[in-house]
Protein backbone atom coordinates (compact mmCIF):
# COMPACT_ATOMS: atom_id res chain seq x y z
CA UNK A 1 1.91 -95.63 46.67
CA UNK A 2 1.17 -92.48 48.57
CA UNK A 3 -2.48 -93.64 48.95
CA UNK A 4 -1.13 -97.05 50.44
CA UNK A 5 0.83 -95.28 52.82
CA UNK A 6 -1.97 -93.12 54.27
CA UNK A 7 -4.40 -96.29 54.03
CA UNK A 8 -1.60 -97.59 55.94
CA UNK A 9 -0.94 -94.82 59.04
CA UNK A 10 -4.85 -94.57 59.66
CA UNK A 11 -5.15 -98.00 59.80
CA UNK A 12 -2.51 -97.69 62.50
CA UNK A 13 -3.82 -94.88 64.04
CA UNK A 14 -7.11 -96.39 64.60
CA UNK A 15 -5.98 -99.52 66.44
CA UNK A 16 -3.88 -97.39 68.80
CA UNK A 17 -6.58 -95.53 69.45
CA UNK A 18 -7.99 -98.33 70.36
CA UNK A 19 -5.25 -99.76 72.77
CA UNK A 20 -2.98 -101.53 70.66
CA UNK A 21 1.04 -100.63 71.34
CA UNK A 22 3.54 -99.93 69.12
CA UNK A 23 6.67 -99.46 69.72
CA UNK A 24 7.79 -97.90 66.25
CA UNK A 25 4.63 -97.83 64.65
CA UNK A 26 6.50 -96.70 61.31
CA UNK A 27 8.00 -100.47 61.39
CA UNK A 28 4.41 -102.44 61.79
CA UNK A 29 2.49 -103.13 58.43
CA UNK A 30 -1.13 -103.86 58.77
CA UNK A 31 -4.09 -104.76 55.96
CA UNK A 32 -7.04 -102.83 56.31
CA UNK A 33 -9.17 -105.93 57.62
CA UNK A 34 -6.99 -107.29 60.25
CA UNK A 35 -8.58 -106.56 63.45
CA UNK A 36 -6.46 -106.32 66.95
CA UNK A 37 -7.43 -106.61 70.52
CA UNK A 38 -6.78 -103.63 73.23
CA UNK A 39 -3.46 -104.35 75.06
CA UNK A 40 -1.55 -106.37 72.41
CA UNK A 41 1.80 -105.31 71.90
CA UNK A 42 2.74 -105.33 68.00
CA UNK A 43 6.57 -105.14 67.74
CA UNK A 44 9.08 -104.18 64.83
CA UNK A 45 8.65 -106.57 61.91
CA UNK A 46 5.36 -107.39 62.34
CA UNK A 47 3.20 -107.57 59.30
CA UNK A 48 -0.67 -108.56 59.89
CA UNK A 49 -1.93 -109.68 56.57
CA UNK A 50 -5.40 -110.55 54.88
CA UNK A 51 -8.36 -111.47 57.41
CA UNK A 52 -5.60 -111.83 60.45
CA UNK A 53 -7.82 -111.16 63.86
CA UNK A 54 -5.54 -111.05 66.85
CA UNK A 55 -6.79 -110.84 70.54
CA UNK A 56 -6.19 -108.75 73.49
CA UNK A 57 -2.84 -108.54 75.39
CA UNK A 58 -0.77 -110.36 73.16
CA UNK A 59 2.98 -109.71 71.69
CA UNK A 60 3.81 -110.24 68.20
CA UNK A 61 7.22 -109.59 66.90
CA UNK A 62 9.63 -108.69 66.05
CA UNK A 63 9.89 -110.11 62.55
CA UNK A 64 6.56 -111.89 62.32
CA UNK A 65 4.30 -112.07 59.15
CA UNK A 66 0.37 -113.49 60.06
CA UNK A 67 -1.96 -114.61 57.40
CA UNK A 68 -5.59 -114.50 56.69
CA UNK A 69 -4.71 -116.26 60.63
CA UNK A 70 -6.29 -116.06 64.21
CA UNK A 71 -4.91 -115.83 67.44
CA UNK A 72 -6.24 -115.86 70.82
CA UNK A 73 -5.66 -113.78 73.77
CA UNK A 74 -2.27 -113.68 75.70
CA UNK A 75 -0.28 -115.35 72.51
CA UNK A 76 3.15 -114.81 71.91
CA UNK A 77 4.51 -115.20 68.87
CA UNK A 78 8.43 -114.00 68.26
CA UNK A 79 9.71 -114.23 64.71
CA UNK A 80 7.55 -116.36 63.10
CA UNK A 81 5.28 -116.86 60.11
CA UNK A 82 1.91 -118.40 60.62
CA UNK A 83 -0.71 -118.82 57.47
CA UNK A 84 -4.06 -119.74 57.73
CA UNK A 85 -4.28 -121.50 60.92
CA UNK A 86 -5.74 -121.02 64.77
CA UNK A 87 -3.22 -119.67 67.29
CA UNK A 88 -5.16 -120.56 70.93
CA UNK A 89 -4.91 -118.91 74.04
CA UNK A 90 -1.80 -118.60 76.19
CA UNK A 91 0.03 -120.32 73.26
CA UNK A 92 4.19 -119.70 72.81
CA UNK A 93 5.21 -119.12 69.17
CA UNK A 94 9.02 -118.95 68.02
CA UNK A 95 11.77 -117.88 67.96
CA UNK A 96 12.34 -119.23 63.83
CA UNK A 97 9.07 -121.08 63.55
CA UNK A 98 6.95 -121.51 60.57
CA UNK A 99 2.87 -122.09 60.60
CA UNK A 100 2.07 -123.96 57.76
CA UNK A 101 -2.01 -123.39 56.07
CA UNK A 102 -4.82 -125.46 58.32
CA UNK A 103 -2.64 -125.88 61.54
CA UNK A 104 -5.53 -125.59 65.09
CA UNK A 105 -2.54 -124.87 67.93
CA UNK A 106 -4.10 -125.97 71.24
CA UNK A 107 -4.38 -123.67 74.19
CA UNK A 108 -1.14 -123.33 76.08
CA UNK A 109 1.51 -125.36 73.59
CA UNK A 110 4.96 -124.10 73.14
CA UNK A 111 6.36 -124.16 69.19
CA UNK A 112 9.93 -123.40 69.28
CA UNK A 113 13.03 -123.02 66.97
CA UNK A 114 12.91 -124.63 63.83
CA UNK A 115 9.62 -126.24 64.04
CA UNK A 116 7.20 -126.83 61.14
CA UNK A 117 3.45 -127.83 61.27
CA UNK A 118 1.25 -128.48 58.56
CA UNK A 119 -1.97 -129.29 58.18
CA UNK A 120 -2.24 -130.69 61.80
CA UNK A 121 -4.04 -130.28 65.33
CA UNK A 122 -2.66 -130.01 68.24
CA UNK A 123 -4.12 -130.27 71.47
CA UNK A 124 -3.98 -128.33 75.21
CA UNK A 125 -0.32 -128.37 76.81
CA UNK A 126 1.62 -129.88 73.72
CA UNK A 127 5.59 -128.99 73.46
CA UNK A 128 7.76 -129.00 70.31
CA UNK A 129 10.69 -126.73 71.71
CA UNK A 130 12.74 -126.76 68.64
CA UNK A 131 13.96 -129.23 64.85
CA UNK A 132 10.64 -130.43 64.57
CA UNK A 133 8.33 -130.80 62.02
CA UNK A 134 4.77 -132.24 62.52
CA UNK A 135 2.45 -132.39 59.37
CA UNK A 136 -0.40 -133.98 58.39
CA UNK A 137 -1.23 -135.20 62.05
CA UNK A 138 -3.82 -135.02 64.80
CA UNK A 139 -1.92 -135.15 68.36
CA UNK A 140 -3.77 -135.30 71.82
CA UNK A 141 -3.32 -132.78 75.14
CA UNK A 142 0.17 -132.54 76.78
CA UNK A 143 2.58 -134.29 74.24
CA UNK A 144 6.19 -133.67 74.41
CA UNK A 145 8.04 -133.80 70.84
CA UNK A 146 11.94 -134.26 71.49
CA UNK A 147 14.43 -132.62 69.42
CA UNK A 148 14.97 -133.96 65.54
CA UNK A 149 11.09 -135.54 65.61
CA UNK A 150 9.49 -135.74 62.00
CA UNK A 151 6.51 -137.08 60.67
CA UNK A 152 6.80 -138.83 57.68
CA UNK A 153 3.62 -138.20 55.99
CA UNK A 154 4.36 -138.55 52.21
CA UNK A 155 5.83 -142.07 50.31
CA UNK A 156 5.91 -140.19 46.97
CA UNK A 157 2.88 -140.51 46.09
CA UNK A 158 -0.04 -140.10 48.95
CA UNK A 159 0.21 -138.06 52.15
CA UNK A 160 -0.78 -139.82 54.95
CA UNK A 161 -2.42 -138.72 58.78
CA UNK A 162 -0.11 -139.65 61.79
CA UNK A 163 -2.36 -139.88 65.17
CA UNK A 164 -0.71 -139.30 68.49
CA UNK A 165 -2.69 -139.84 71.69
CA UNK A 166 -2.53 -137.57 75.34
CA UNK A 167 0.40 -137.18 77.11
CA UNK A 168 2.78 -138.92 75.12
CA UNK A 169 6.39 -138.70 74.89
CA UNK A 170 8.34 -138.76 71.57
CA UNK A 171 12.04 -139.03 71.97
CA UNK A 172 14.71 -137.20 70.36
CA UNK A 173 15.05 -138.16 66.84
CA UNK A 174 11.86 -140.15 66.15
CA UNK A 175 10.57 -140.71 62.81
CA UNK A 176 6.86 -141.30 62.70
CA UNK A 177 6.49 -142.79 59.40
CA UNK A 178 2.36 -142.32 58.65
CA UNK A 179 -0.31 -143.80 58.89
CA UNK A 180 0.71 -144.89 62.41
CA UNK A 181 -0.97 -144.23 65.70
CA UNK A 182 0.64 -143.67 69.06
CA UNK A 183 -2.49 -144.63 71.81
CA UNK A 184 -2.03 -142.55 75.12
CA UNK A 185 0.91 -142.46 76.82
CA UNK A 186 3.10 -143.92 74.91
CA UNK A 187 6.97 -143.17 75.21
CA UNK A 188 9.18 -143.35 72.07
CA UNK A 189 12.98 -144.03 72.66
CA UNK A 190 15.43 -141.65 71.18
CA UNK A 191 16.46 -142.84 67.66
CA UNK A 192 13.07 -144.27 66.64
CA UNK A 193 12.02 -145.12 63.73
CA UNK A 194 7.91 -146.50 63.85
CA UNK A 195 6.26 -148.19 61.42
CA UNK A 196 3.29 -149.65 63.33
CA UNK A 197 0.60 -148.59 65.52
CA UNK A 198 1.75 -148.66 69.26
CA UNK A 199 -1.11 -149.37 72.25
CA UNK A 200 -1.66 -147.45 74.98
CA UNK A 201 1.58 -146.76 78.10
CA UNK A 202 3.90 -148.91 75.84
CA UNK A 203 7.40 -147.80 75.29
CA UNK A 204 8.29 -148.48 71.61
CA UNK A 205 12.08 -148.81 71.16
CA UNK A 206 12.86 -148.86 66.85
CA UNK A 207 16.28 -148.87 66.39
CA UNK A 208 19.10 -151.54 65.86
CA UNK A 209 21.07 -152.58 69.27
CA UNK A 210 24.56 -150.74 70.11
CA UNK A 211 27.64 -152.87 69.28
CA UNK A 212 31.24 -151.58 70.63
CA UNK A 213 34.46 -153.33 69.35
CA UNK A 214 37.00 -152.38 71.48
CA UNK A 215 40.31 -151.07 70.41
CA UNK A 216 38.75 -151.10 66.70
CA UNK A 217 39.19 -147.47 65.92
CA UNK A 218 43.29 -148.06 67.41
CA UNK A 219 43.95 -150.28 64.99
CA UNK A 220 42.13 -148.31 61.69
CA UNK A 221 44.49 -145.37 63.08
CA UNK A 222 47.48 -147.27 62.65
CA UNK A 223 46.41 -148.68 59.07
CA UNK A 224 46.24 -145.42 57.69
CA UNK A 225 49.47 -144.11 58.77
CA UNK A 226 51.15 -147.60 57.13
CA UNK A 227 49.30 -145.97 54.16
């Protein structure tokens, strides 16, 4: 133990020496081979695991545990955990988000609260801000998930790719049940449920039509206080 703590505080030691900030340096863990760029902020919490590399002037933390993962320059990634996966440039990570193994985040995207990717690529621009969880997929440049989106890559038995072209828009609530493919453009209403392939600038609407019977829910009152 008392050799893992000085392995520890020169390990430390050296990346603040070379630039690296720590607030309370006592509070950051770090494994011998993780490398970290000059101006990156490393917060309470954080714990840089395995063959982690992190780039210049990025935050990370509080509360974050990286694995064996890599993340460009100017990142920020707030109480998250990311294994074995590419973190591009610029990218937003967290608050409450979780980086599944063999996840390739494209420059610039935003993952928010409660989102989960797996096994998936994402391209420039793309948005999940919060109850998502994307896995198995390949989406384009500039998507925008809505709140409640899931893809619904395993029957049971197989797991299946879901494909989702540039600058679509998934609505709140969407279940992409794989394989399917979403050409670019496409807009998914709220409450969606697609089983097929949809082409290019279509808006897919998968979900049963609203019916209101008026003074219905009058009349059930009244039968239960006859009860």
């Amino acid at each position: 133990m008392e050799d893992t703590r000085k392995t520890m505080n020169a390990k430390r030691s050296e990346l603040q020496a070379q630039g690296v900030v720590m607030m309370d340096p006592a509070a950051v863990y770090v494994d011998e081979q993780v490398t970290v760029g000059k101006g990156t902020v490393l917060l309470p919490g954080t714990i840089l695991r395995g063959r982690t590399v992190v780039g210049e002037n990025c935050t990370i933390g509080p509360n974050t545990m990286l694995t064996d993962t890599t993340v460009e320059d100017g990142a920020v990634i707030n109480t998250a955990q990311v294994e074995e996966s590419v973190i591009r440039k610029g990218c937003e990570i967290g608050p409450y988000t979780h980086i599944r193994p063999h996840c390739n985040v494209g420059e610039g995207s935003k993952i928010g609260a409660f989102v989960q990717l797996k096994n998936c690529n994402l391209g420039k621009g793309t948005k999940m801000a919060h109850l998502t969880y994307v896995g198995d997929a390949d989406v384009g440049e500039r998507v925008n998930f809505g709140c409640g989106t899931v893809t619904c890559n395993y029957d049971g038995n197989a797991k299946f790719r879901t494909t989702i072209g540039n600058d679509c828009f998934v609505g709140c609530n969407t279940n992409l049940v794989a394989p399917v493919t979403l050409a670019d453009g496409v807009y998914t209403a709220a409450g969606s449920t697609v089983t097929r392939d949809v082409e290019a600038d279509a808006l897919v609407i998968a979900r049963s039509r609203q019916e209101v019977k008026p003074g219905w829910a009058a009349e059930h009152r009244k039968k239960k206080v006859k009860k």
